[in-house]
N, C-alpha and C. Protein backbone atom coordinates (compact mmCIF):
# COMPACT_ATOMS: atom_id res chain seq x y z
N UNK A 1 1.91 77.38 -38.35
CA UNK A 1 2.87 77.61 -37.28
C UNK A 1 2.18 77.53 -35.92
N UNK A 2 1.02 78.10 -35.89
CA UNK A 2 0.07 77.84 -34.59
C UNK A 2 -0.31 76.59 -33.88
N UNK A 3 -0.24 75.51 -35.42
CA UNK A 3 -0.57 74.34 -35.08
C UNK A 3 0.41 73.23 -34.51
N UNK A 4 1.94 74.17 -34.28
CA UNK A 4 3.50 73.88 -34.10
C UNK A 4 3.04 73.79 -32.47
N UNK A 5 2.73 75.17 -32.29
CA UNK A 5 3.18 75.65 -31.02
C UNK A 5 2.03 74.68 -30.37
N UNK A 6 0.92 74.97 -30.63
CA UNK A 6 -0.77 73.99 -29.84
C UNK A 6 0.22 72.44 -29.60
N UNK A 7 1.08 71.80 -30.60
CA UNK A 7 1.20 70.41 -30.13
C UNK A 7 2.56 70.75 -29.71
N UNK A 8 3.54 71.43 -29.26
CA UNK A 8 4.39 71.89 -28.41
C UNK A 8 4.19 72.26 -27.25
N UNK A 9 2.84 72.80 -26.90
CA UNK A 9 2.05 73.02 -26.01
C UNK A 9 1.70 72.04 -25.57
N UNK A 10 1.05 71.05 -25.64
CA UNK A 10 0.29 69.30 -25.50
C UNK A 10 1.12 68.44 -25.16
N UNK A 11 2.61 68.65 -25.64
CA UNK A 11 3.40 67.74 -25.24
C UNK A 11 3.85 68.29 -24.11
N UNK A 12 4.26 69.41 -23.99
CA UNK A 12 4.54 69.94 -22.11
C UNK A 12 3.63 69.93 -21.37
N UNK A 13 2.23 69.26 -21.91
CA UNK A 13 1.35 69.56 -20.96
C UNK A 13 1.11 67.78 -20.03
N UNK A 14 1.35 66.83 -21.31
CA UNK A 14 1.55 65.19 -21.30
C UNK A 14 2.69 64.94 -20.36
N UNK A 15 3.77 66.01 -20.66
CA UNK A 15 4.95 65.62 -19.60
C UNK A 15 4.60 65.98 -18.39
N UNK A 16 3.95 66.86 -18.20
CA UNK A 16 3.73 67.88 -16.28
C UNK A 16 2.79 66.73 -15.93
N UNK A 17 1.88 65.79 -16.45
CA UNK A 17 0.72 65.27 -15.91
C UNK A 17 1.51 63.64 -15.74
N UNK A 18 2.74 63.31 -16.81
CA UNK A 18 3.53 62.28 -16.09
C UNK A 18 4.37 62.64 -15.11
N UNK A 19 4.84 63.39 -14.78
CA UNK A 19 5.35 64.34 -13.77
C UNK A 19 5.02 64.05 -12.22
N UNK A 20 3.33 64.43 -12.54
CA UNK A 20 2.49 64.41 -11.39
C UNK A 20 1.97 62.82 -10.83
N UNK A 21 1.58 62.44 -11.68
CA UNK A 21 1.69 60.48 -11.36
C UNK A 21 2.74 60.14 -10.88
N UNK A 22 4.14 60.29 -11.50
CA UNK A 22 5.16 59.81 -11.29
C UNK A 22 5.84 60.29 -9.70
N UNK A 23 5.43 61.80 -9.65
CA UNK A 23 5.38 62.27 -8.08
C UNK A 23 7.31 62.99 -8.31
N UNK A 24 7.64 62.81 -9.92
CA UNK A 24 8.88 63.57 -10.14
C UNK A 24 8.57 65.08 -9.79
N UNK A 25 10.07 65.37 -8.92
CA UNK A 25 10.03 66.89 -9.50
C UNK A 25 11.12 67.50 -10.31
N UNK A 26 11.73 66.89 -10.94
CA UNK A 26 12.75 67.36 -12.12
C UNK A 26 12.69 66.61 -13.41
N UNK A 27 12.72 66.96 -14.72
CA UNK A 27 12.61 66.26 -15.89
C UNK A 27 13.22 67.14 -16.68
N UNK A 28 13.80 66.57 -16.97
CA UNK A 28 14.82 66.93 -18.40
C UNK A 28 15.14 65.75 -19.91
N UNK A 29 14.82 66.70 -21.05
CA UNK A 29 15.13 65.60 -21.80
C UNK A 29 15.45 66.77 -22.55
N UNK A 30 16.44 65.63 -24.02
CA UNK A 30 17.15 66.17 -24.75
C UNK A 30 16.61 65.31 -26.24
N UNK A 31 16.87 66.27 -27.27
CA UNK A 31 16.53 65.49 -28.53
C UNK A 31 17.04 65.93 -29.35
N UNK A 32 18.42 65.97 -30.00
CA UNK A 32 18.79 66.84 -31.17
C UNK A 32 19.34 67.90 -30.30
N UNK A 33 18.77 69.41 -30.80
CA UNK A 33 19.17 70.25 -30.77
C UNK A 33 17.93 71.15 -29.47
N UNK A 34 16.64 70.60 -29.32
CA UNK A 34 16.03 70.55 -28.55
C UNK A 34 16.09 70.00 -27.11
N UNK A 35 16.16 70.80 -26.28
CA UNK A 35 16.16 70.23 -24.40
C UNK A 35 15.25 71.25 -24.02
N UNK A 36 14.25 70.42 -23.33
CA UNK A 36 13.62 70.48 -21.98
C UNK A 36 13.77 70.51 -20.63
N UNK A 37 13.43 71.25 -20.11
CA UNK A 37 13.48 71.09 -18.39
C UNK A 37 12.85 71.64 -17.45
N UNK A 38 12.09 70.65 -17.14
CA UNK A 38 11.29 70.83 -16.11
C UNK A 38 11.04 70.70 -14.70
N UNK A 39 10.66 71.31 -13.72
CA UNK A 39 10.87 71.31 -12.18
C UNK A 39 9.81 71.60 -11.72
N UNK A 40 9.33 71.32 -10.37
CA UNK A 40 8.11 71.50 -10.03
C UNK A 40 8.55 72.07 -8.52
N UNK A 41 7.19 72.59 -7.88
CA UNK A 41 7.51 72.76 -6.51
C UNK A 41 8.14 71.65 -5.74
N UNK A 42 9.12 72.13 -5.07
CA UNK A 42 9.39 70.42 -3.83
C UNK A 42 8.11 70.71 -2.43
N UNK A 43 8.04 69.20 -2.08
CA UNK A 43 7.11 69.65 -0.82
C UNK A 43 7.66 69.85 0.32
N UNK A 44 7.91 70.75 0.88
CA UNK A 44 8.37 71.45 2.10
C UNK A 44 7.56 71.01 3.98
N UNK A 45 8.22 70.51 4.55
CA UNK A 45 7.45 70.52 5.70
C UNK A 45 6.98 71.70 6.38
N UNK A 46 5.59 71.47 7.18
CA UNK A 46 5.78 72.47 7.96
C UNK A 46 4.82 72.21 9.19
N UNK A 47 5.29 73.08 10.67
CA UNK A 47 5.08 72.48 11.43
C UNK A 47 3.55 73.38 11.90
N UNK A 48 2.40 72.12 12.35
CA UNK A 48 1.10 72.79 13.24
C UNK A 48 1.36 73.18 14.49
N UNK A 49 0.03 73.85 14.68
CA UNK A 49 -0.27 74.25 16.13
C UNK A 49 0.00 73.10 17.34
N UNK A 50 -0.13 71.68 17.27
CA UNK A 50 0.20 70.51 17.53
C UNK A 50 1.12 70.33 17.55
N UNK A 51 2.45 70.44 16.90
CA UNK A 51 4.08 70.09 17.14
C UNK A 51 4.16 69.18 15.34
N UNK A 52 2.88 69.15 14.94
CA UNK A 52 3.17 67.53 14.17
C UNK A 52 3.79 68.20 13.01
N UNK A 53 4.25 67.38 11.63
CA UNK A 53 4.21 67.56 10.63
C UNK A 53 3.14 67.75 9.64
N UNK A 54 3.14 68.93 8.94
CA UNK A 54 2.62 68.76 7.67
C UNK A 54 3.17 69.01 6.34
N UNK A 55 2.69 68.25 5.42
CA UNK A 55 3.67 68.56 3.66
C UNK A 55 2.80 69.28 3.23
N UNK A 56 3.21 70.45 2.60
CA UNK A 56 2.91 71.51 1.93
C UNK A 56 3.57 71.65 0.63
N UNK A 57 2.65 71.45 -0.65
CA UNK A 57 3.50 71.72 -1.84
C UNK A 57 3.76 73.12 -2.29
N UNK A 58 4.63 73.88 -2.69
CA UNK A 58 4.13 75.02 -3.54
C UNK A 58 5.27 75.25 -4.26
N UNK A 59 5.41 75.72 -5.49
CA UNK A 59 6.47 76.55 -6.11
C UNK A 59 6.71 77.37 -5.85
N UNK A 60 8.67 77.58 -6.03
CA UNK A 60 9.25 78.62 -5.49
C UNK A 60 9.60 79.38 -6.50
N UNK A 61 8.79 80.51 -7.59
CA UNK A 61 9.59 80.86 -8.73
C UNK A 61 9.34 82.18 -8.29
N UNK A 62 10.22 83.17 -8.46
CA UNK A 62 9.66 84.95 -8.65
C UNK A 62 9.25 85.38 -10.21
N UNK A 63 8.78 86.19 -10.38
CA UNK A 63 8.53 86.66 -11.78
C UNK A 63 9.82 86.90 -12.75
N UNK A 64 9.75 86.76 -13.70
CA UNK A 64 10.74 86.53 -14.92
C UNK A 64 11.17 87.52 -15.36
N UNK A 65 12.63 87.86 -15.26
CA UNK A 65 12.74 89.51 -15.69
C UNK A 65 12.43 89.23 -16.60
N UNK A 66 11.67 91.07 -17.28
CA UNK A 66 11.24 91.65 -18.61
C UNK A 66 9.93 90.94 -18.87
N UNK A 67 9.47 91.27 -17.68
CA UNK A 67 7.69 90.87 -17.42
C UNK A 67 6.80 92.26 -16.86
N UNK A 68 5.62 92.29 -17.37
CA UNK A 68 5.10 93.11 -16.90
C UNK A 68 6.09 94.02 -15.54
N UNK A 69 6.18 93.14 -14.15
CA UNK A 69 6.93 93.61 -13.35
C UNK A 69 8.32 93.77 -13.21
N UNK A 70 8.78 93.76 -13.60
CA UNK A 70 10.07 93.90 -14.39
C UNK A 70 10.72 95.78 -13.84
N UNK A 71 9.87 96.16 -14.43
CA UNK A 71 10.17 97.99 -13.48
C UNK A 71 10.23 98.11 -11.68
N UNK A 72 9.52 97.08 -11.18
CA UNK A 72 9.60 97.13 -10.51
C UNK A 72 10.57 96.24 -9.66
N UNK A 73 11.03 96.97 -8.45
CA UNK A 73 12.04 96.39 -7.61
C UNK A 73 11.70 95.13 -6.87
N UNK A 74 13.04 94.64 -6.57
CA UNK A 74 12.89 93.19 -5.93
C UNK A 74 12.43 92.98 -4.83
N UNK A 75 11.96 94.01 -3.92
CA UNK A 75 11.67 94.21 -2.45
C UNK A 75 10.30 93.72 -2.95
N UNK A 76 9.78 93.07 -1.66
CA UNK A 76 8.23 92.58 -1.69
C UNK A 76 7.18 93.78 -1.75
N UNK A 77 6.14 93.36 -2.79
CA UNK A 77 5.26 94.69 -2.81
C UNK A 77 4.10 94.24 -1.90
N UNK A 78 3.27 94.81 -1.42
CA UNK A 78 1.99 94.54 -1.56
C UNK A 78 1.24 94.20 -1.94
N UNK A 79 0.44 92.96 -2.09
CA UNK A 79 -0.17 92.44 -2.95
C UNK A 79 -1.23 92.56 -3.25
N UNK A 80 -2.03 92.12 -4.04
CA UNK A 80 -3.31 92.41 -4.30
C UNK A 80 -4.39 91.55 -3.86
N UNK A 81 -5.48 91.99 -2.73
CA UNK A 81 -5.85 91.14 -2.32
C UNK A 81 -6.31 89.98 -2.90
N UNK A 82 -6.26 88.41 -2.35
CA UNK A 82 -6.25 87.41 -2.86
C UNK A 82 -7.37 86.70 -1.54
N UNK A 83 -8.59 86.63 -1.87
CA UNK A 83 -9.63 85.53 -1.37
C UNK A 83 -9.01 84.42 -0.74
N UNK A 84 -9.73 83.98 0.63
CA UNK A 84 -9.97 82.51 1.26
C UNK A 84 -10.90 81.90 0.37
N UNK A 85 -10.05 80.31 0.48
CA UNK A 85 -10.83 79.73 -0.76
C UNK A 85 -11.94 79.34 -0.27
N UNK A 86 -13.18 79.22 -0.42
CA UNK A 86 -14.50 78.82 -0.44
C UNK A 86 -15.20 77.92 -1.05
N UNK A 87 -15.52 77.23 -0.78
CA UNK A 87 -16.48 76.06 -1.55
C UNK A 87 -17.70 76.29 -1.56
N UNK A 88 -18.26 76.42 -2.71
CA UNK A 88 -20.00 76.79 -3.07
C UNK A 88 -20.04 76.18 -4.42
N UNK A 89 -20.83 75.46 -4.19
CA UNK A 89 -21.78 74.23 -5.81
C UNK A 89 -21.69 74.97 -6.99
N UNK A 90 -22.42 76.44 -6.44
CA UNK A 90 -22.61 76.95 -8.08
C UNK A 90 -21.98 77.80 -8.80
N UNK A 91 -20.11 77.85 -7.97
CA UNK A 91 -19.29 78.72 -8.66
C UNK A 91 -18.49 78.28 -9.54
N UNK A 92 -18.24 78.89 -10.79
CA UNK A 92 -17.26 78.46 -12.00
C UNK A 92 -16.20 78.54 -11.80
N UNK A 93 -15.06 77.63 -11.87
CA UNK A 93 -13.82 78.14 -11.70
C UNK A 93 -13.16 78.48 -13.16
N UNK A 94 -12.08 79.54 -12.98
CA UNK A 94 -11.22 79.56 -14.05
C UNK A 94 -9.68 78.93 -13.95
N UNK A 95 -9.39 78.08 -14.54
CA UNK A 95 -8.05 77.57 -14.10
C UNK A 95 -6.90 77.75 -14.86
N UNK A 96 -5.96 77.82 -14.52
CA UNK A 96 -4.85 78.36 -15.55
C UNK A 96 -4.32 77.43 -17.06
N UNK A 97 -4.54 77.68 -17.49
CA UNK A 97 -4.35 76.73 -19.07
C UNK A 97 -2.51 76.54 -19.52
N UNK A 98 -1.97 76.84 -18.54
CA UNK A 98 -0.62 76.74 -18.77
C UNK A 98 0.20 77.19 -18.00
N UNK A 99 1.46 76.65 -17.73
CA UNK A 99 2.32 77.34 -16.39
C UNK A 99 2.98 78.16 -16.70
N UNK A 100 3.33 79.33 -15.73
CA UNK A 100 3.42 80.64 -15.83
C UNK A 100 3.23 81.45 -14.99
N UNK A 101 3.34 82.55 -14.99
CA UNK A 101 3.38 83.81 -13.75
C UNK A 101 2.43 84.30 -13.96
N UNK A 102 1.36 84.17 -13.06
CA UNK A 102 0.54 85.26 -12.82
C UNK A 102 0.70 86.81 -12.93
N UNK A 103 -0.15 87.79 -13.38
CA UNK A 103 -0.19 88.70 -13.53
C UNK A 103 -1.64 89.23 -13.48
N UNK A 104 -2.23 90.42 -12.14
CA UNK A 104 -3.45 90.60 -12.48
C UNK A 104 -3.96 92.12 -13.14
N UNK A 105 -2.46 92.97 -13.68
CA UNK A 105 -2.14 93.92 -14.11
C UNK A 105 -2.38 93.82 -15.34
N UNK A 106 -2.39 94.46 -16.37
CA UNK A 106 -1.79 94.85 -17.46
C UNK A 106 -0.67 95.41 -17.94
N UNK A 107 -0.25 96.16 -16.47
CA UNK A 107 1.19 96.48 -16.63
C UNK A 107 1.42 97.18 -15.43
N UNK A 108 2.53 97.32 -14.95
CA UNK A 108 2.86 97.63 -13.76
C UNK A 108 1.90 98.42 -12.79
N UNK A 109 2.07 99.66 -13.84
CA UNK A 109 1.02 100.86 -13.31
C UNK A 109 -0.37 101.06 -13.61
N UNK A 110 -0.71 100.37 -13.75
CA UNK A 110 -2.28 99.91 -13.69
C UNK A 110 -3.03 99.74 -12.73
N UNK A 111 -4.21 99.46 -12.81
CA UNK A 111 -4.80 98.66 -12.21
C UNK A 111 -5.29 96.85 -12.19
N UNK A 112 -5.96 96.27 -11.38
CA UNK A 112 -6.11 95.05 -11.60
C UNK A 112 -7.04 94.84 -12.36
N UNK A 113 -7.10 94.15 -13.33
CA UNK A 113 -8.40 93.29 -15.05
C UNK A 113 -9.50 93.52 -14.04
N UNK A 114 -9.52 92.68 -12.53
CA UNK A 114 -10.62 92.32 -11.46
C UNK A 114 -10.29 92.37 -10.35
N UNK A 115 -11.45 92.66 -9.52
CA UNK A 115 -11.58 92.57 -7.84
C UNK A 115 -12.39 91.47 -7.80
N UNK A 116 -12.46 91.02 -6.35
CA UNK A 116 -13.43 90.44 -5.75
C UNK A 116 -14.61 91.38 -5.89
N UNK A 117 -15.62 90.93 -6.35
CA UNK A 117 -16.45 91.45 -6.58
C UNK A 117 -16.73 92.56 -7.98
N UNK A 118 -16.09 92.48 -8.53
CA UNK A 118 -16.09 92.49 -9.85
C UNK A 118 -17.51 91.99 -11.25
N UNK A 119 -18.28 92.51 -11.79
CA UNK A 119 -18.56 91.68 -12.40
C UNK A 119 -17.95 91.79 -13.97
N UNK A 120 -18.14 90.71 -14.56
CA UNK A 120 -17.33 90.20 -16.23
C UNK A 120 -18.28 89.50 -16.62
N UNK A 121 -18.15 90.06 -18.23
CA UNK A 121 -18.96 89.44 -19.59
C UNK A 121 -18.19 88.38 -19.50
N UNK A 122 -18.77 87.30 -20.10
CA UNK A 122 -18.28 85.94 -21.09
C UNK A 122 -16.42 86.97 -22.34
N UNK A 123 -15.64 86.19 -22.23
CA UNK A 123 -14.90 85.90 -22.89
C UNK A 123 -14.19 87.74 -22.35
N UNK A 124 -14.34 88.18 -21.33
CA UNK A 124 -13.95 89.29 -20.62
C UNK A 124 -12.20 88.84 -19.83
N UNK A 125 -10.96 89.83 -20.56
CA UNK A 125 -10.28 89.07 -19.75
C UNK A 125 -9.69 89.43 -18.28
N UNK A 126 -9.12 88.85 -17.56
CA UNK A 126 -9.56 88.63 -16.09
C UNK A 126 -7.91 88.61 -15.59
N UNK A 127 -7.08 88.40 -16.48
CA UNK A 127 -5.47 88.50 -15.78
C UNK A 127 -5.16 88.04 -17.19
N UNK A 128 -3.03 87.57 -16.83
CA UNK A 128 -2.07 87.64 -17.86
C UNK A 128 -1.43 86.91 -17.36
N UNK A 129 -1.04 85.60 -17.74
CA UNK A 129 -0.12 84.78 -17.98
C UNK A 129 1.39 84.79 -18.53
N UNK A 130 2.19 84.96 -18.17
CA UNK A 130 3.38 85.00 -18.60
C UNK A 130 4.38 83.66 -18.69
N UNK A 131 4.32 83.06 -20.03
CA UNK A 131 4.98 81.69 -20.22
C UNK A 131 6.07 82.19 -21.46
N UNK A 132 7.42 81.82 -21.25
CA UNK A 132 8.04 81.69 -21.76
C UNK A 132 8.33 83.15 -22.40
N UNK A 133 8.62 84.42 -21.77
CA UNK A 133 8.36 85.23 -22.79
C UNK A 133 7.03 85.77 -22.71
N UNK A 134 6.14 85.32 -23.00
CA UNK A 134 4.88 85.65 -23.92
C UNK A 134 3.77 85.59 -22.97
N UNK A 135 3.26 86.99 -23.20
CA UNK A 135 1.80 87.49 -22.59
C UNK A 135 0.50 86.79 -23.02
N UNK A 136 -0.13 85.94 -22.14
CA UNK A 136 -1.39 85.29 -22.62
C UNK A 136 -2.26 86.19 -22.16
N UNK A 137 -3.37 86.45 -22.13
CA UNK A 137 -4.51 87.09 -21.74
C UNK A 137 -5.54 85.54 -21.21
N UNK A 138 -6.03 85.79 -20.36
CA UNK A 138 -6.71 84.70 -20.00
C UNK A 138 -8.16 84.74 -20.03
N UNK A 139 -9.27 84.39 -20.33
CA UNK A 139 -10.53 85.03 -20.74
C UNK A 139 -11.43 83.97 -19.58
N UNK A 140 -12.49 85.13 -19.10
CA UNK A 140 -14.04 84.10 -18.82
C UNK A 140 -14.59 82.97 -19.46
N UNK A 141 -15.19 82.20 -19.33
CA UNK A 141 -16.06 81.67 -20.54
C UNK A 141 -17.36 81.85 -19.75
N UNK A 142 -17.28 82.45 -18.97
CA UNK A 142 -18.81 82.92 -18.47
C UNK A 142 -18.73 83.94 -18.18
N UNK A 143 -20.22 84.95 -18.16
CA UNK A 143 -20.47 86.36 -17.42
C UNK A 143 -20.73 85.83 -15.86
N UNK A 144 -20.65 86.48 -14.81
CA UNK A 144 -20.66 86.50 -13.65
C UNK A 144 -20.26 87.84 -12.89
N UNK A 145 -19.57 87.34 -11.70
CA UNK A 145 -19.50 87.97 -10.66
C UNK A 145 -18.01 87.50 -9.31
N UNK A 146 -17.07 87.91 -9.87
CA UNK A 146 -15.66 87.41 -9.39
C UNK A 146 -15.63 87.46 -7.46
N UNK A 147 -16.04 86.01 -7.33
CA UNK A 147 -16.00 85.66 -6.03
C UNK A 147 -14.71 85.25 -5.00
N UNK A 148 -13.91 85.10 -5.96
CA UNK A 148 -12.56 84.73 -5.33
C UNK A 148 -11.45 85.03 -6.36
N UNK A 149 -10.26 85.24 -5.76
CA UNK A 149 -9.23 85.35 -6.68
C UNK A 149 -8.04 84.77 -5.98
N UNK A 150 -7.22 83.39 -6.05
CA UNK A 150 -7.24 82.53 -5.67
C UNK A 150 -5.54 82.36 -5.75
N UNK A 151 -5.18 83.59 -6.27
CA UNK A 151 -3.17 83.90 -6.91
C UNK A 151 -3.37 85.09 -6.45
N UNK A 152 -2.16 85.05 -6.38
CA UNK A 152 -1.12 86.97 -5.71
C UNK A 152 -0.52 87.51 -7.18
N UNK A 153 -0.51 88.52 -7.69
CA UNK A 153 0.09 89.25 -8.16
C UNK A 153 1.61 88.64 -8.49
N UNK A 154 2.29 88.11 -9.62
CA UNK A 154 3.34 87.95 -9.56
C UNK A 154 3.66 86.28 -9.35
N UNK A 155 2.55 85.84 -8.61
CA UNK A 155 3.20 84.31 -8.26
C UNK A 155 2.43 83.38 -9.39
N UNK A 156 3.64 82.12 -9.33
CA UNK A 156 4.14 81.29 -10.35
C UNK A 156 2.35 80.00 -10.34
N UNK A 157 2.46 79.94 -11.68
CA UNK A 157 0.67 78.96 -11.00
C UNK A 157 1.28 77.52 -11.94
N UNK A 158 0.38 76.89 -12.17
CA UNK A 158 0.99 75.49 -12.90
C UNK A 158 -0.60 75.60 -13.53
N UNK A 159 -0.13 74.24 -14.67
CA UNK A 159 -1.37 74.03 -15.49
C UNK A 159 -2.41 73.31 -14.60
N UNK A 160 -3.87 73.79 -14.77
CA UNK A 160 -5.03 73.30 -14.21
C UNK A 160 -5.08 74.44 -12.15
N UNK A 161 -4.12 75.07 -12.18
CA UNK A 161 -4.51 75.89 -11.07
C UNK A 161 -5.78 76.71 -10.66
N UNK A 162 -6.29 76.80 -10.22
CA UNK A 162 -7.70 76.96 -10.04
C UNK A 162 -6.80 78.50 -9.65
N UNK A 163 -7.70 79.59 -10.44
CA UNK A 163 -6.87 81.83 -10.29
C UNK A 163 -8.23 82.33 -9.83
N UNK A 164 -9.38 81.93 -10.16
CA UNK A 164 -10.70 82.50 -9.49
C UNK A 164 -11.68 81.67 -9.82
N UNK A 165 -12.53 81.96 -9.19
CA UNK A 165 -14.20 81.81 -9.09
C UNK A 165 -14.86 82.86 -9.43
N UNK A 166 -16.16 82.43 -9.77
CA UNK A 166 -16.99 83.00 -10.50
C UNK A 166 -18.55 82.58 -10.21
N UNK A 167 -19.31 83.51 -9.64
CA UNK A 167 -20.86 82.91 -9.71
C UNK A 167 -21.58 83.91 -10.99
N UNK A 168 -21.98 82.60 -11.83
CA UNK A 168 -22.11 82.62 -12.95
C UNK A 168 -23.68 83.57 -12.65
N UNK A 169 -24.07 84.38 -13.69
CA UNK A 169 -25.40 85.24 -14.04
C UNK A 169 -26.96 84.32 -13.96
């Protein structure tokens, strides 16, 4: 049954990456008794210090009722601080392995898996994914030292999103 879901998994992952070539942001298909549908961020203008245009992509999703946040109300919380991104050679990134809602809780009333500045064992997990339903746990594959954290609490990431950095031990 695992080996259902892994190539159920592969095939939504084949569609988001024709998706992204194709520069679609809606896909829907139907097969039987099976439909799909998929949407992506639209790119939104927005204006510089200059007057000019710029395109800005991002998704617009809120968290999924009967998610971790789920107890909590719809009013904007406070978030948890989230790093300027940085570029340095010798940091690992962790990127999201599937689209879904961020989560850096375990559950509402918690605390966060990590801070900036944090350090984590190898295979230590670091946040929670919320796809479809279902709580992923997301793991290191290195020990380090959490240099960035790169998502807010709650917001929507896509597959291959870069959620933190890491300078590896």
């Amino acid at each position: 049954m695992a080996e259902n879901k892994d190539s159920d998994l592969q095939k939504i992952k084949e569609l988001i990456e024709i998706m992204k070539r194709n520069e679609l942001v809606e896909l829907e298909i139907s097969h039987g008794d099976d439909k799909i549908f998929l949407k992506r961020g639209q790119a939104q203008p927005a204006v510089g210090a200059s007057g000019t245009g710029a395109v800005m992509a991002g998704p617009n999703v809120s968290a999924a009722p009967g998610g971790p946040n789920a107890a909590q109300s719809s009013t904007p919380q406070a978030p948890f601080p989230v790093s300027e991104p940085q570029l340095e050679e010798d940091l690992v990134e962790i990127t999201s392995p599937l689209v879904g809602t961020f989560y850096a809780t375990p559950s509402p009333d918690s605390g966060p898996y990590v801070e900036v500045g944090s350090y984590v064992d190898a295979q230590a997990v670091v946040c929670i994914i919320e796809a479809m339903k279902v709580m992923n746990e997301i793991k290191t594959e290195t020990g380090g030292t959490i240099t960035e954290i790169l998502v807010a609490n709650g917001q929507a990431v896509e597959y291959g999103q870069v959620l933190f950095r890491i300078r590896p031990d």
